[in-house]
Each structure stands twice: as C-alpha cells, then as structure tokens.
Protein backbone atom coordinates (compact mmCIF):
# COMPACT_ATOMS: atom_id res chain seq x y z
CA UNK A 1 23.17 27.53 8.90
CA UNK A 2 20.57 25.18 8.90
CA UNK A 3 20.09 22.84 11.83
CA UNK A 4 17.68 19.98 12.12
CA UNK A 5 17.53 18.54 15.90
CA UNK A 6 15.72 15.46 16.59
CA UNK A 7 14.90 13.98 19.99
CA UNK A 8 12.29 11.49 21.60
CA UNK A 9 12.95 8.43 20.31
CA UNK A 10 14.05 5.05 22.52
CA UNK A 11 13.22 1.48 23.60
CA UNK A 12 9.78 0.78 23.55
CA UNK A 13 7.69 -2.36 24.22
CA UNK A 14 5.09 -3.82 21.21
CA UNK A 15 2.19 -1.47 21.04
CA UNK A 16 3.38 1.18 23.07
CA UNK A 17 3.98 5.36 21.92
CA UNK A 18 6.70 7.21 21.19
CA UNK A 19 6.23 11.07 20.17
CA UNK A 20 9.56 12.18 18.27
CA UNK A 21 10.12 16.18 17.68
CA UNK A 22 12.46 17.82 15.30
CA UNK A 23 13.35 21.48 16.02
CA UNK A 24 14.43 23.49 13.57
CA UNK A 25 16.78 26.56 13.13
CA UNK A 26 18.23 28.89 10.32
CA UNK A 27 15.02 28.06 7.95
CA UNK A 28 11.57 30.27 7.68
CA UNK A 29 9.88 26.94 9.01
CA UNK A 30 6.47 28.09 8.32
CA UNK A 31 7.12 27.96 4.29
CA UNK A 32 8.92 24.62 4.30
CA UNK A 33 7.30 20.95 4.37
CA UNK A 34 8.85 18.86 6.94
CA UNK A 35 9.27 15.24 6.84
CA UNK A 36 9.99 12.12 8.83
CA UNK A 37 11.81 8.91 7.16
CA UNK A 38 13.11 5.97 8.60
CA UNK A 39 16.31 3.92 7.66
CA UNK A 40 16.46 0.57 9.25
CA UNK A 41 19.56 -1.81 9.22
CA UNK A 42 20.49 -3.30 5.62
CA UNK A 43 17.31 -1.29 4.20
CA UNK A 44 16.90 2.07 2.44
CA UNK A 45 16.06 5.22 3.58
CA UNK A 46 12.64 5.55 3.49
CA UNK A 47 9.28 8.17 3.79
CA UNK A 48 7.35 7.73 6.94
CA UNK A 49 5.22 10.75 6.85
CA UNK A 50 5.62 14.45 5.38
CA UNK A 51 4.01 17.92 6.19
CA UNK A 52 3.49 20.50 3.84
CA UNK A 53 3.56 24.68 4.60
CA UNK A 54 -0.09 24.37 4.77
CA UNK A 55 -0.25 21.75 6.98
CA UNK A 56 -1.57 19.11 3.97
CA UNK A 57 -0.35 15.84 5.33
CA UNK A 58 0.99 12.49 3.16
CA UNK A 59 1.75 9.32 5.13
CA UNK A 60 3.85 5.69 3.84
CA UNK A 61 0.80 3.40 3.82
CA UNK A 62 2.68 0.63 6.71
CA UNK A 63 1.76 3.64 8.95
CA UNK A 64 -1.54 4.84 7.86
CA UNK A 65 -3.84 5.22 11.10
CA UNK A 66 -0.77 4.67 13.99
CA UNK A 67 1.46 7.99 13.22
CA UNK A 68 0.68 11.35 13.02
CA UNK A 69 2.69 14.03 12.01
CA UNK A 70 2.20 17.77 12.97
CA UNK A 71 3.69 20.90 13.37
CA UNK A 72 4.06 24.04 15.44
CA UNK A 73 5.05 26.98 13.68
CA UNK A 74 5.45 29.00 16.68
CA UNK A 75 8.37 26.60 17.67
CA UNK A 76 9.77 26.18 14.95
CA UNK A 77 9.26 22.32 15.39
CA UNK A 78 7.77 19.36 13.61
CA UNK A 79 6.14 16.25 15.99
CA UNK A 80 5.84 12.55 14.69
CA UNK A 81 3.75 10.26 17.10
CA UNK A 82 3.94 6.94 16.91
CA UNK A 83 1.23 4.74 18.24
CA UNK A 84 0.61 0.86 18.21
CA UNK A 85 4.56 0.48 17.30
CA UNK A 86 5.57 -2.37 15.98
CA UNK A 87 9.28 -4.48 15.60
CA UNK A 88 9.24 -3.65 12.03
CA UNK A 89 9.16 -0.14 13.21
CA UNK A 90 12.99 -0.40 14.48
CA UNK A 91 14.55 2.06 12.85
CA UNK A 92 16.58 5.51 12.82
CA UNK A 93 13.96 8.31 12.69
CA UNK A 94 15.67 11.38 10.19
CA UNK A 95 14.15 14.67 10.50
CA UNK A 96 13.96 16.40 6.76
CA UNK A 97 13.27 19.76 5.32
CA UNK A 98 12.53 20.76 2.13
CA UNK A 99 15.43 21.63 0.07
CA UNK A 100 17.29 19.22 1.34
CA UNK A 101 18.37 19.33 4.99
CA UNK A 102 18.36 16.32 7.13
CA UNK A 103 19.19 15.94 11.29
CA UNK A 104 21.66 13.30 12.75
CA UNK A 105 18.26 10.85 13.12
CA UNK A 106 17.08 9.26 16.30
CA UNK A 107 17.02 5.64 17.20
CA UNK A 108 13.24 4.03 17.61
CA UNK A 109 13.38 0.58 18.99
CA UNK A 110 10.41 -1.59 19.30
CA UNK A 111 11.09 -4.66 21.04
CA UNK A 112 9.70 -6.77 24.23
C-alpha cells in the first residue's frame, strides 16, 4: 500500500519560508520521481516542481529561483522549500509519485 504523507506547510507572512516534506512508504523511492503541485481555490491542479530517480530536477517557471526541491533517499522522503513566498502562492501543496500516487496535500498560506 502506497502512502504519501505530507507535512510543513502553514500561515506565512509575504517573503517568508516554508520547507514542506513528503514521506513516503510502500514504494522503492529511490527509482521513482517525486513531485510537488499545487491546487489553489477555483484553479487547476498544477506542477510546482518534480524530481527524477537521478535527482534531474524540472521546476513551473512562477517558481524558478524561490523553490527547491530535493530528496533523501535514505528517508524515504522528498523536501520542497519555499522561499520569497508570495499570495499567489496560497495553495494546497500535493505530494506525487510516479505512477500515480498522490498524499492528502497540505495547506500553504501566504498572507500578512
């Protein structure tokens, strides 16, 4: 069974950092690419930033140069951090995994 657990996210003022993990379970995480969208209210579902097995990295160009996404293999765990956030950034955070698998999402909210 495949479980994708998300945690980290939260209220956060203009500019500030959040750093959201994803662990995951019942998946040989170091041969999967692991990804990060968004969905915010009224919009689509949406890629934020995606990892592949070999650590190759592709990123939505609204977050070019403030997120990062990593990974740890040893942990089984996938990291998004999320600098100079923004109000546009208000979102749920969904953790993916290739194949198909998603996690229950965490709320980011970016507001003064």
């Amino acid at each position: 069974q495949v479980q994708l657990v998300e945690s980290g996210g939260g209220l956060v003022q203009p500019g500030g950092s959040l750093r959201l993990s994803c662990a995951a379970s019942g998946i040989i995480f170091s041969m999967n690419g692991m990804g990060w969208y968004r969905q915010a209210p009224g919009k689509e579902r949406e890629l934020v930033a995606f990892i592949f097995s070999d650590s190759s990295r592709k990123y939505a160009d609204f977050v070019k140069g403030r997120f990062t996404i990593s990974r740890d293999n040893a942990k089984n765990t996938v990291y998004l951090q999320m600098n100079s956030l923004k109000p546009e950034d208000t979102a749920v955070y969904y953790c993916c995994a290739q194949g198909g698998y998603w996690g229950q999402g965490t709320q980011v909210t970016v507001s003064s």
